[in-house]
N, C-alpha and C. Protein backbone atom coordinates (compact mmCIF):
# COMPACT_ATOMS: atom_id res chain seq x y z
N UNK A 1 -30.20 100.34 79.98
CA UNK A 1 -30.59 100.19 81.37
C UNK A 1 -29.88 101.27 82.18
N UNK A 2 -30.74 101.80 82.80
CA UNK A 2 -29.96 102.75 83.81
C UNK A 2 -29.16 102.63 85.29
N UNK A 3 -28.33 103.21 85.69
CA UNK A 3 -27.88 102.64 86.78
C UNK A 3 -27.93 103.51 88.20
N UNK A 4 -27.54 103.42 89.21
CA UNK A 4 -28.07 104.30 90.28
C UNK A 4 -26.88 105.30 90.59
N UNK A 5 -26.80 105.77 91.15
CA UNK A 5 -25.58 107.06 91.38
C UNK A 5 -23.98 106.15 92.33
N UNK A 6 -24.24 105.05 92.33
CA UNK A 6 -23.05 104.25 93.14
C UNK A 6 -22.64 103.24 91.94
N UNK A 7 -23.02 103.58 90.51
CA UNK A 7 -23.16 102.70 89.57
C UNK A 7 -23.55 101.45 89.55
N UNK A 8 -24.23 101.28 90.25
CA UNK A 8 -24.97 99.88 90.07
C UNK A 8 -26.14 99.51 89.02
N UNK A 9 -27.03 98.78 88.50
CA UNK A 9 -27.71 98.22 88.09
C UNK A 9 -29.01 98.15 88.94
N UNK A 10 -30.00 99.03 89.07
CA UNK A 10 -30.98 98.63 90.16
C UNK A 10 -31.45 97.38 89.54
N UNK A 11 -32.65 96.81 90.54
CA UNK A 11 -32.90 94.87 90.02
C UNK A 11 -34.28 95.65 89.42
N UNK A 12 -34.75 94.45 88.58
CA UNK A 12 -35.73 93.98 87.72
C UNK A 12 -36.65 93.56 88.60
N UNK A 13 -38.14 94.00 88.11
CA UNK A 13 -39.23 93.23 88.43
C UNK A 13 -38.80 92.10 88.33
N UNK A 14 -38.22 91.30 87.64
CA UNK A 14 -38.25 89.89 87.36
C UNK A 14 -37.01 88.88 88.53
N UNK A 15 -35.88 89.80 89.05
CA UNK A 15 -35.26 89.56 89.74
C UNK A 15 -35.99 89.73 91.43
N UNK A 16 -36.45 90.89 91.22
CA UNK A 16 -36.97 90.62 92.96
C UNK A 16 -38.32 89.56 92.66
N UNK A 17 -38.95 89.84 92.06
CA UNK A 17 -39.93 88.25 92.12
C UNK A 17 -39.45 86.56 92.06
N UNK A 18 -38.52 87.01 91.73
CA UNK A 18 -37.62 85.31 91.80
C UNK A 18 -37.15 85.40 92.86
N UNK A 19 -36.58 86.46 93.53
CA UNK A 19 -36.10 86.07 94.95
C UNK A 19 -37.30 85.93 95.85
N UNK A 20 -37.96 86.83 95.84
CA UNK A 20 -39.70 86.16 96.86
C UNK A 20 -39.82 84.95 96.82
N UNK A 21 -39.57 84.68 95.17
CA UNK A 21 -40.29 83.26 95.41
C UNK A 21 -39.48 82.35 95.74
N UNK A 22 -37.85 82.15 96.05
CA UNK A 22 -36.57 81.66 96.40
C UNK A 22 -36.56 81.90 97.89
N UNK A 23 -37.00 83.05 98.79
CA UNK A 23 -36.80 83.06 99.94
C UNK A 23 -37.88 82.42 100.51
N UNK A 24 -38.86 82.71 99.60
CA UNK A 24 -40.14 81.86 100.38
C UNK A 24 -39.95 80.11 100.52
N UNK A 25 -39.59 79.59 99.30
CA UNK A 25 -39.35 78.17 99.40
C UNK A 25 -37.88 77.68 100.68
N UNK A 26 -36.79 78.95 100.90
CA UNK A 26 -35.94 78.72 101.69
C UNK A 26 -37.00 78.83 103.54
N UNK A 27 -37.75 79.08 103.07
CA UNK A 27 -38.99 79.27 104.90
C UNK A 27 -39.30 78.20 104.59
N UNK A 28 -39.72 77.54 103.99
CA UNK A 28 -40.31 76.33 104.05
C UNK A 28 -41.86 76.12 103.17
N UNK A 29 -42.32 77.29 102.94
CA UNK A 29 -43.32 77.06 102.23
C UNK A 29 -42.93 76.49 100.18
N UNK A 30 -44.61 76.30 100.06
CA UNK A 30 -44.62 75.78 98.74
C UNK A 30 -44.77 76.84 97.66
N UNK A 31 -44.08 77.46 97.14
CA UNK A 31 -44.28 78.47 96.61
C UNK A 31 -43.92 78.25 94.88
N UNK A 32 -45.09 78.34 94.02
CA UNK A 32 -44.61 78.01 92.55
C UNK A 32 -44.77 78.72 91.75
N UNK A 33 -45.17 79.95 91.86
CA UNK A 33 -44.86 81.09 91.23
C UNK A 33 -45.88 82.53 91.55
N UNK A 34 -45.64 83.35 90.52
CA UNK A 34 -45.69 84.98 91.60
C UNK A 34 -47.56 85.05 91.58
N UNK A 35 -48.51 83.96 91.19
CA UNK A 35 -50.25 84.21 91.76
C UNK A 35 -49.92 83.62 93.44
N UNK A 36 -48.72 82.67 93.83
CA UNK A 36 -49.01 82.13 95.13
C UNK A 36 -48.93 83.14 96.02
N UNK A 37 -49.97 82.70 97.03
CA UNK A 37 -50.12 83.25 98.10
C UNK A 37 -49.46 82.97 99.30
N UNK A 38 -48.61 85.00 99.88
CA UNK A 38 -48.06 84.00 101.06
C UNK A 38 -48.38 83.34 102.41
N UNK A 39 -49.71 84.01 102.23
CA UNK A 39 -50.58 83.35 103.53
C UNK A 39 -51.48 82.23 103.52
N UNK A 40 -52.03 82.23 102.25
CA UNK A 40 -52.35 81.04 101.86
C UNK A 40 -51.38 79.44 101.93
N UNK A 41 -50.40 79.83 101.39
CA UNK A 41 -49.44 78.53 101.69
C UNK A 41 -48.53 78.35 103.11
N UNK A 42 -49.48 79.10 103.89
CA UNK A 42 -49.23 78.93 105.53
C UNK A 42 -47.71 79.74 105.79
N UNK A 43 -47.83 80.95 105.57
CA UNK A 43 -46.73 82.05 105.66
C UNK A 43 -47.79 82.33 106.86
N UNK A 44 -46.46 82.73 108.28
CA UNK A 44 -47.03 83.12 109.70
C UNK A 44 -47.10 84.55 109.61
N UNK A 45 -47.15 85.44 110.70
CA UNK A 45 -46.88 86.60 110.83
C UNK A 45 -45.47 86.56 111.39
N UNK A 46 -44.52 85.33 111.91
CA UNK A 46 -42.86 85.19 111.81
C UNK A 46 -42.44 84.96 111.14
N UNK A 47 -43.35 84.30 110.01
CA UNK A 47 -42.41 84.23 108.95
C UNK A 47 -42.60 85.38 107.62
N UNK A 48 -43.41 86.41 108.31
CA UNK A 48 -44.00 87.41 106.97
C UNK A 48 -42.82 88.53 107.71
N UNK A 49 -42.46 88.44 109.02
CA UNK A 49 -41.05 89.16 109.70
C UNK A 49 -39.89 88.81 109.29
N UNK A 50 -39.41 87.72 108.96
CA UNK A 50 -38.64 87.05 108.82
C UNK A 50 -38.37 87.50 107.00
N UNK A 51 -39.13 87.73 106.36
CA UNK A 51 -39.32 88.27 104.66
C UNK A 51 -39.33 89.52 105.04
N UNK A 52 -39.98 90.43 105.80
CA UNK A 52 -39.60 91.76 105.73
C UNK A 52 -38.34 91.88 105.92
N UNK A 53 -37.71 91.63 107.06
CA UNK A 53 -36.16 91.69 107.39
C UNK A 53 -35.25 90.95 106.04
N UNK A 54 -35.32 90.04 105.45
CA UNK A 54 -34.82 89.88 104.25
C UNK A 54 -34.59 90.76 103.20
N UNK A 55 -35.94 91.17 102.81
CA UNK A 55 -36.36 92.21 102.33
C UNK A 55 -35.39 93.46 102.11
N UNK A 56 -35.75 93.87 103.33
CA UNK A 56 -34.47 94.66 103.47
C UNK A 56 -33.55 95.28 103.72
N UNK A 57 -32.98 93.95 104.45
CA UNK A 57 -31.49 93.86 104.38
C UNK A 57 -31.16 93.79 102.91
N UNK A 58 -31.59 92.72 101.69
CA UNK A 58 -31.66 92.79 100.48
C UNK A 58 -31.66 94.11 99.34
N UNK A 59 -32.71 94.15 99.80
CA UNK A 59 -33.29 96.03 98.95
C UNK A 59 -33.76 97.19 99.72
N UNK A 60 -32.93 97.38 100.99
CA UNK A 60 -33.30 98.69 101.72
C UNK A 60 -33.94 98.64 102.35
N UNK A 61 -34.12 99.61 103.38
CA UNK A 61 -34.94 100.17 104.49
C UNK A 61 -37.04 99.66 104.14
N UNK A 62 -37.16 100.15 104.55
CA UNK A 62 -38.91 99.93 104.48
C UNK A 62 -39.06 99.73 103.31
N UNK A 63 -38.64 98.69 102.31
CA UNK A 63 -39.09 97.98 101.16
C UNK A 63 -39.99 97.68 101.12
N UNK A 64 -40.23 97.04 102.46
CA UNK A 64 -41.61 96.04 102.24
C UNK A 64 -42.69 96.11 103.85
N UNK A 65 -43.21 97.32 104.14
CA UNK A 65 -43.91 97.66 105.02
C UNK A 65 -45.03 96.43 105.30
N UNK A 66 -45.24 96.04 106.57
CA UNK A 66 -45.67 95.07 106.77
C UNK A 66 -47.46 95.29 106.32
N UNK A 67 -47.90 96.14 106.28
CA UNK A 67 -49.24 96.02 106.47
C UNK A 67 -49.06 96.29 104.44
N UNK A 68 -48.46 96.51 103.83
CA UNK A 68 -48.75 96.13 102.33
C UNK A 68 -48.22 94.67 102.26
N UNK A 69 -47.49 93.88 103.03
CA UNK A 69 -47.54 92.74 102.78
C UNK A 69 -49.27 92.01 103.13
N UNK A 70 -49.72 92.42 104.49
CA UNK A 70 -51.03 91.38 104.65
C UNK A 70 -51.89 92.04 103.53
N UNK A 71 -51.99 93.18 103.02
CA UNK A 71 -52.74 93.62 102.20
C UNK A 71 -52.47 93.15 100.86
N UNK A 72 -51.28 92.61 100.18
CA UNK A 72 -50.65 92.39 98.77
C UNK A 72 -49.79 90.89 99.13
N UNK A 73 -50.73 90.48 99.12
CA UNK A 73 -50.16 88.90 99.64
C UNK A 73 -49.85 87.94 98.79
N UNK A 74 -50.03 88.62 97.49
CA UNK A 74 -49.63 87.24 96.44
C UNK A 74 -48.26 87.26 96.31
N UNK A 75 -47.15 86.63 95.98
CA UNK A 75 -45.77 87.00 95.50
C UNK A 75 -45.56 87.74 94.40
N UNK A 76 -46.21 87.74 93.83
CA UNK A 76 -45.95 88.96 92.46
C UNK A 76 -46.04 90.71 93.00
N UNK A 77 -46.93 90.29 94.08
CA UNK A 77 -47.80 91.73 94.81
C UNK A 77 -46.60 92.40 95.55
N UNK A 78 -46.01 91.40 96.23
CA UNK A 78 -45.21 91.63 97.17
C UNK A 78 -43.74 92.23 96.32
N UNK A 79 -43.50 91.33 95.15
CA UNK A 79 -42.40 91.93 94.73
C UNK A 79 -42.38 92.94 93.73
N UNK A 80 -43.86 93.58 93.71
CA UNK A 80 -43.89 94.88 92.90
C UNK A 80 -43.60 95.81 94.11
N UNK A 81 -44.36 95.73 95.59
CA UNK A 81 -43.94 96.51 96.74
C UNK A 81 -42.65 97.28 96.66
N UNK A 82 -41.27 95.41 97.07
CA UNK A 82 -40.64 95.98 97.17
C UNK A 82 -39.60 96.98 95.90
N UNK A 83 -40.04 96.65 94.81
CA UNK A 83 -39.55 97.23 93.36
C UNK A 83 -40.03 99.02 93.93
N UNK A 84 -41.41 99.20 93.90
CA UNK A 84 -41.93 100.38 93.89
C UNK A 84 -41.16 100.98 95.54
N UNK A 85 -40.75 100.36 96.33
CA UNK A 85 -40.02 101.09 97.39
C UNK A 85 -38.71 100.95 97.10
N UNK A 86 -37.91 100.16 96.20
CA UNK A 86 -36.67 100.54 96.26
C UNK A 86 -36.32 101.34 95.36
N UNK A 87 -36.89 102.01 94.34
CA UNK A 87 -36.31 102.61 93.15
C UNK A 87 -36.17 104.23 93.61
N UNK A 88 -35.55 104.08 93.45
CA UNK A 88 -35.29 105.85 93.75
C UNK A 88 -36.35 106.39 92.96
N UNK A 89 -36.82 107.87 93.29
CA UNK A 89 -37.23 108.72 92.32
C UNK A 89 -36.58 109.52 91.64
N UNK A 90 -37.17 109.87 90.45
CA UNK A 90 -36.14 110.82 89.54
C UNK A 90 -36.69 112.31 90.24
């Protein structure tokens, strides 16, 4: 596994999709795994703010641009987003 230039461990697809689906159930919605939808299970546009700002504060700056959230609304969608915006490029 490779690590980033501050030696860290960047996260796993599998780690930021467990936290989507951990921050989402901490909002209050029903969330049971990465096909749920976050608008479907009554995610607002305060509470799709409220996950961007999580987001990242979590994994950086514009991780998770709001208009690929209404566009990539499932939780799996969302936490490939923020994967594909936090990884550095080589």
């Amino acid at each position: 596994m490779s690590t980033t230039q501050n030696g860290l461990t960047p996260p796993s697809a599998q780690d930021i999709e467990s936290w989507v689906i951990d921050f989402c159930r901490e909002l209050g919605l029903p969330a049971e795994d990465a096909t749920s939808n976050f608008f479907a299970m009554g995610g607002t546009s305060l509470t799709a703010m409220r996950l961007i700002a999580s987001a990242e504060e979590r994994y950086g700056e514009d991780v998770l641009p709001p208009e690929d959230l209404f566009e990539r609304s499932q939780l799996g969608q969302i936490a490939a987003v923020i994967l594909m915006n936090s990884t550095p490029v080589s």
